[in-house]
Protein backbone atom coordinates (compact mmCIF):
# COMPACT_ATOMS: atom_id res chain seq x y z
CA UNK A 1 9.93 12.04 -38.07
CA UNK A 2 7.88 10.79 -41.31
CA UNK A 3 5.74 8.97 -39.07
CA UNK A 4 5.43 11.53 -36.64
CA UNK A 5 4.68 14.48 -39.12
CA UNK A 6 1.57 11.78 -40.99
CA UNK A 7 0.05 11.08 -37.51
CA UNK A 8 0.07 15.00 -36.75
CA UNK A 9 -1.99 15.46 -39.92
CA UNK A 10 -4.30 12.80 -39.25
CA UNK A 11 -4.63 13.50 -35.37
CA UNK A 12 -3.29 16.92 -34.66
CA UNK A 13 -4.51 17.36 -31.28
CA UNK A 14 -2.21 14.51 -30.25
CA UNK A 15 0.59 15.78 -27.88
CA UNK A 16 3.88 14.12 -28.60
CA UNK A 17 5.84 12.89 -26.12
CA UNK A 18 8.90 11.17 -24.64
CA UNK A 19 11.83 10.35 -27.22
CA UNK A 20 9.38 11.41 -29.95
CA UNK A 21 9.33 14.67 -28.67
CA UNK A 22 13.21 14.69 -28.52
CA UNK A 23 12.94 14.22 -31.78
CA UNK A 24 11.11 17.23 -32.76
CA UNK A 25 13.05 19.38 -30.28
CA UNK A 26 15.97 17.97 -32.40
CA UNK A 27 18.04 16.77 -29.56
CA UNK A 28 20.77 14.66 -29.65
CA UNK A 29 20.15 11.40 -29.01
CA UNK A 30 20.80 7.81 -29.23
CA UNK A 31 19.42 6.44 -32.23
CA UNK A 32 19.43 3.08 -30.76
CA UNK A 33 17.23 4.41 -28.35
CA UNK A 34 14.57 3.93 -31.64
CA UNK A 35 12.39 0.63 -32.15
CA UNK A 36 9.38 2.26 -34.29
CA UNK A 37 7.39 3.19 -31.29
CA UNK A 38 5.46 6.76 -31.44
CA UNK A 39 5.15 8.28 -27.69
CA UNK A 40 1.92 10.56 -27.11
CA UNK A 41 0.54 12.38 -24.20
CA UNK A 42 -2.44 10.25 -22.83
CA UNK A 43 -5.37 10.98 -19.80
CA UNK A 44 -6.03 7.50 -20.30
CA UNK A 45 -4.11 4.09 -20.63
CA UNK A 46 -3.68 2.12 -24.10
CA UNK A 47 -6.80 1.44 -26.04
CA UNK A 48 -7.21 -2.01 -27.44
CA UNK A 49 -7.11 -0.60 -31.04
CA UNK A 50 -3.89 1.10 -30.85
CA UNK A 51 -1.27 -0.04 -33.02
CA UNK A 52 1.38 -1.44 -31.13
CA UNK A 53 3.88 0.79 -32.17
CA UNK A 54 1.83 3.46 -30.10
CA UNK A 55 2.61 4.25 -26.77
CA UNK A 56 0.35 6.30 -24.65
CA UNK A 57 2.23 8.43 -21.26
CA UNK A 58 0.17 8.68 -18.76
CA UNK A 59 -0.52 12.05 -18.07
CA UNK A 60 -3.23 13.67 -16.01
CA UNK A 61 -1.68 17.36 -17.24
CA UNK A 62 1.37 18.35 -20.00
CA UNK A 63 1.39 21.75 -18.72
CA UNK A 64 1.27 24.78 -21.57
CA UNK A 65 2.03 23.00 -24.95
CA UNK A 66 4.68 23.75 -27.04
CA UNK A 67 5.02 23.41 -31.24
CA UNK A 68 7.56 22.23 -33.49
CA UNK A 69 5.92 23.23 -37.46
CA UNK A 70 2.52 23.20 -35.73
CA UNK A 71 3.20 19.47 -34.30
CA UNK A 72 1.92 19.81 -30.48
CA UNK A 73 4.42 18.35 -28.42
CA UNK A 74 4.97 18.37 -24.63
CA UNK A 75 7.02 21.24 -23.13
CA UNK A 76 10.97 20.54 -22.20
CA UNK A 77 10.92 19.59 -19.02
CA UNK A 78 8.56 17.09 -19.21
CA UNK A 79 10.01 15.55 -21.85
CA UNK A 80 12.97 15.32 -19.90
CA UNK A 81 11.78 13.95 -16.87
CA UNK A 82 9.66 11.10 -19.63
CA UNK A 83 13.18 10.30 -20.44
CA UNK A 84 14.84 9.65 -17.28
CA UNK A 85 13.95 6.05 -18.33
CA UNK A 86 16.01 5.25 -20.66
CA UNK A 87 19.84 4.11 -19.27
CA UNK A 88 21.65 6.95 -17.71
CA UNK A 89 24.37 7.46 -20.16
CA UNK A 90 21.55 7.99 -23.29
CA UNK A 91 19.93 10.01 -20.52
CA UNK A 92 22.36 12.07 -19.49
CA UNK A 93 23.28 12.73 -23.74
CA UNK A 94 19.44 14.61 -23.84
CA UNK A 95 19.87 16.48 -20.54
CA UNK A 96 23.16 17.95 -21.93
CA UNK A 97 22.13 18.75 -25.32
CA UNK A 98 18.50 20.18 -23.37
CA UNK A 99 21.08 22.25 -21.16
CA UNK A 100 23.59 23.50 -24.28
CA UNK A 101 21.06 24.45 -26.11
CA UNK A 102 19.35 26.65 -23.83
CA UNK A 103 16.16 25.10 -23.92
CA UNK A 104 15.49 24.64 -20.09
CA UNK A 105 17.08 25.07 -16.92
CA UNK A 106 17.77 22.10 -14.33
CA UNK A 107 15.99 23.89 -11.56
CA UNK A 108 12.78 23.55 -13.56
CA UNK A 109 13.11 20.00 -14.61
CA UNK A 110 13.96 19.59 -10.97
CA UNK A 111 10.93 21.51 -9.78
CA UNK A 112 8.38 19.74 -12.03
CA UNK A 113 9.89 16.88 -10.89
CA UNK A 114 8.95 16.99 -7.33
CA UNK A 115 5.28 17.46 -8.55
CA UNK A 116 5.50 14.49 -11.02
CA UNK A 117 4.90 11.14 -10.43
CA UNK A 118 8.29 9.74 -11.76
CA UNK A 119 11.42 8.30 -10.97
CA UNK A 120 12.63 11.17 -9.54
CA UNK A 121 15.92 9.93 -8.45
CA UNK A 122 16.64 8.48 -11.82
CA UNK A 123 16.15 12.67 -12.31
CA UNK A 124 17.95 13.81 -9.62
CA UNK A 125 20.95 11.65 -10.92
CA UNK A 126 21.11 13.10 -14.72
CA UNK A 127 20.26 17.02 -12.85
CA UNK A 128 23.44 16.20 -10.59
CA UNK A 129 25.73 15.30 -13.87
CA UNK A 130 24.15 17.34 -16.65
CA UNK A 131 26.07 19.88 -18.28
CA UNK A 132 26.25 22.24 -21.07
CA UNK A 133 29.82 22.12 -21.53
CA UNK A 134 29.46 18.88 -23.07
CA UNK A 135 29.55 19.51 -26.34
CA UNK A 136 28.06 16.70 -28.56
CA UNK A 137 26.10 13.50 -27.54
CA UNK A 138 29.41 11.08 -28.42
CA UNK A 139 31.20 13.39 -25.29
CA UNK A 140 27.64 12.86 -23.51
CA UNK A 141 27.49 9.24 -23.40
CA UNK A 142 31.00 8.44 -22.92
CA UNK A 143 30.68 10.59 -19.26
CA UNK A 144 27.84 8.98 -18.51
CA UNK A 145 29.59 5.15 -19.26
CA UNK A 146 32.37 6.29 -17.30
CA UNK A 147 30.18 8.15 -14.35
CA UNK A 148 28.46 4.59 -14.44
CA UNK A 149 31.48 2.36 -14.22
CA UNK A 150 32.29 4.07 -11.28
CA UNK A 151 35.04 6.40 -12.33
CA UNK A 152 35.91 10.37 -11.33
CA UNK A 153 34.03 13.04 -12.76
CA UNK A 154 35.87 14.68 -15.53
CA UNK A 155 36.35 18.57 -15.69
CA UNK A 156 35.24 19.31 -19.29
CA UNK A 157 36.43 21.54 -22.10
CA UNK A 158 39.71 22.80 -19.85
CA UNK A 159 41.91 24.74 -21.96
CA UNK A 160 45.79 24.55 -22.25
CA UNK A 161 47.98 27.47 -23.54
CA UNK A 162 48.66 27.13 -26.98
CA UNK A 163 52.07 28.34 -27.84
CA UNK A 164 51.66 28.31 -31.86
CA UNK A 165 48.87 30.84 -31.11
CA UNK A 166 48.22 32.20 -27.37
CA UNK A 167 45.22 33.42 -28.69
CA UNK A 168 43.54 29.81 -29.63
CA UNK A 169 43.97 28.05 -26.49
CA UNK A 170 43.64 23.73 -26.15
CA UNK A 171 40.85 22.38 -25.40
CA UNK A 172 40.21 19.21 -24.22
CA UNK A 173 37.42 17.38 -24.06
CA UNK A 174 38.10 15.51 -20.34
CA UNK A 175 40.60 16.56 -17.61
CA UNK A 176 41.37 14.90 -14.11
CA UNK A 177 44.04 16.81 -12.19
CA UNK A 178 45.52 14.03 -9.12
CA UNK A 179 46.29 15.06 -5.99
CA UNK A 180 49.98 13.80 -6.86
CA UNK A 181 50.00 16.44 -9.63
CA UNK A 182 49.27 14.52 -12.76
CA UNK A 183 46.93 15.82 -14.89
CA UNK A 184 45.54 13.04 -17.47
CA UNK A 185 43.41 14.35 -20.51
CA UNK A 186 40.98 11.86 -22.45
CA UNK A 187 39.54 12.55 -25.61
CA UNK A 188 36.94 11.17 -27.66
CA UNK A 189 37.38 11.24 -31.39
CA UNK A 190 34.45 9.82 -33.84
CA UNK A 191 38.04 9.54 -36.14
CA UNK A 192 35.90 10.99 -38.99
CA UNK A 193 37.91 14.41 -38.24
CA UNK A 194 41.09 12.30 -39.54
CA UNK A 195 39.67 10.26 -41.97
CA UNK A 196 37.25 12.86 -43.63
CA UNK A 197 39.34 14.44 -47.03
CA UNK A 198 36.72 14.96 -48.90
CA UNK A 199 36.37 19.03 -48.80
CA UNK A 200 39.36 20.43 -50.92
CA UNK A 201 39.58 23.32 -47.90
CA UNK A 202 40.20 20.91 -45.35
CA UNK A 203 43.82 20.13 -44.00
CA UNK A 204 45.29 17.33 -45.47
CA UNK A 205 45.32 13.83 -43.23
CA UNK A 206 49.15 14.51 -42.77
CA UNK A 207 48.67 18.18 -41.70
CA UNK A 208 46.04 16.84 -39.35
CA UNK A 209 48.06 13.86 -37.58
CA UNK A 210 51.10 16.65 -37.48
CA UNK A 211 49.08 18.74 -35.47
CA UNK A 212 47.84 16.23 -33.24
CA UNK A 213 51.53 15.41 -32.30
CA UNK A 214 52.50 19.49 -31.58
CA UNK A 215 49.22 19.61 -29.77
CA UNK A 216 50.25 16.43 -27.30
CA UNK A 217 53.87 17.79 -27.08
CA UNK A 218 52.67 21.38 -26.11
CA UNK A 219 49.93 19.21 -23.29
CA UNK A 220 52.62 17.15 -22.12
CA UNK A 221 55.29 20.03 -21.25
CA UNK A 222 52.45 21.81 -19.61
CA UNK A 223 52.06 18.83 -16.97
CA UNK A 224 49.87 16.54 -18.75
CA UNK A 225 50.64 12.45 -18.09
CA UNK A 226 49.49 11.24 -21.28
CA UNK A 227 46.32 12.10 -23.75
CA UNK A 228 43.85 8.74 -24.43
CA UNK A 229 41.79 8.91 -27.17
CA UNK A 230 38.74 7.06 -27.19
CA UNK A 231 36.35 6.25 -30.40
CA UNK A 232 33.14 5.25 -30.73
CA UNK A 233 34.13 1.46 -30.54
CA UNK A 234 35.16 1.92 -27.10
CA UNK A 235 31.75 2.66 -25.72
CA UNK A 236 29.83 -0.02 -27.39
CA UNK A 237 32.11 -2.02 -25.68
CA UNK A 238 32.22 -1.15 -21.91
CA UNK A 239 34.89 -3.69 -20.96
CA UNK A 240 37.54 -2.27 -23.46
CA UNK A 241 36.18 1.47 -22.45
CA UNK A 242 37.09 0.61 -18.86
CA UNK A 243 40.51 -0.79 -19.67
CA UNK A 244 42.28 1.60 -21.60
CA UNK A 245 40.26 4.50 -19.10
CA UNK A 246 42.39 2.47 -16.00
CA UNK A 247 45.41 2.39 -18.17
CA UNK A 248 45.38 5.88 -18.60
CA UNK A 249 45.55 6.28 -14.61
CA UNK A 250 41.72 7.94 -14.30
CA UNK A 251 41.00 6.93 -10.74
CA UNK A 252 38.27 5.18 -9.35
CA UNK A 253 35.90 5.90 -6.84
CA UNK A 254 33.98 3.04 -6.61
């Protein structure tokens, strides 16, 4: 964003674009997804004296610009459809935070699509699987690895009754009900909700874990199989994501 916001000054009829434009959207994102490189909105291809952490996107027309603090940056959906690239689990993390936030609608992604020349089934993929119920980017890309490895879509955010209080219901973040009548929850936890003691208002670690166990309890006498929880460790490593996702019974489909 430094880098961005210094370029702006120095050439502010450059059009951002592309993950740089995520940026200034403030979309969540991979941050792995970074390696230094600026993405601009280009009628031509790269000039010999760009920098080579410049990247120009071809574009013959951005369509009516938008601003982020007077930073000209290209409108939603075509910075969604610029990163269709990138793999489809960090993909499908922007489309959902795009969607949750309100900021566009898939039928106009989908309909500047068609009139873009991109990989418009790499689009038509994250459209099918987007959603705004997902409700940060960790949930995002840990559908999308799944999705990927070839397991069943997840119903998201399904609630449970909640006995202690009828009028706070469970959530959870991932729910596959079998045709057997299981019903398996997942959910991912970053573990800094456990760990993190450092506001004096917060529930102690011991209050928290406590809860946790009445919250399976209540799950499991309302049908559920067994609750998984996944961290972040588990999607950096896809092999020991897909393991403990078989052991917890979430069926394949291909």
């Amino acid at each position: 964003m430094h880098t961005i916001r210094a370029l702006a000054i120095r050439r502010p009829r450059w059009v951002f674009a592309g993950l740089s434009a995520v940026c200034l959207y403030g979309l969540e994102h991979a941050y792995d997804l970074h390696d230094g490189t600026i993405h601009i909105a280009s009628r031509n291809g790269s000039h010999k004296r760009d920098d080579k952490r410049l990247r120009r996107l071809y574009m013959a027309q951005t369509g009516p610009l938008w601003q982020s603090s007077g930073i000209l940056i290209t409108p939603p959906a075509r910075t969604l459809i610029d990163c269709a690239v990138y793999p489809f689990a960090k993909a499908l993390a922007i489309y959902d935070s795009a969607l949750r936030r309100r900021l566009i609608g898939a039928e106009e992604i989908r309909s500047l699509s068609l009139r873009t020349n991109c990989d418009d089934k790499a689009v038509e993929q994250l459209l099918r699987y987007a959603s705004p119920d997902s409700e940060n980017g960790g949930e995002s890309l840990m559908r999308g690895l799944l999705i990927s490895q070839g397991f069943a879509e997840p119903q998201l955010q399904t609630e449970f009754d909640n006995p202690d209080n009828p009028d706070a219901a469970y959530r959870v973040d991932f729910c596959w009900r079998l045709a057997d009548g299981r019903i398996i929850v997942v959910e991912y936890d970053g573990m800094a909700k456990y760990a993190d003691t450092s506001n004096p208002n917060r529930a102690s670690l011991q209050q928290k874990l406590d809860y946790e166990r009445r919250r399976e309890g209540h799950l499991r006498e309302q049908n559920v199989s067994g609750v998984t929880h996944i961290v972040y460790e588990d999607l950096i490593r896809p092999e020991r994501l897909e393991r403990k996702l078989i052991d917890a019974g979430v069926p394949k489909i291909r």
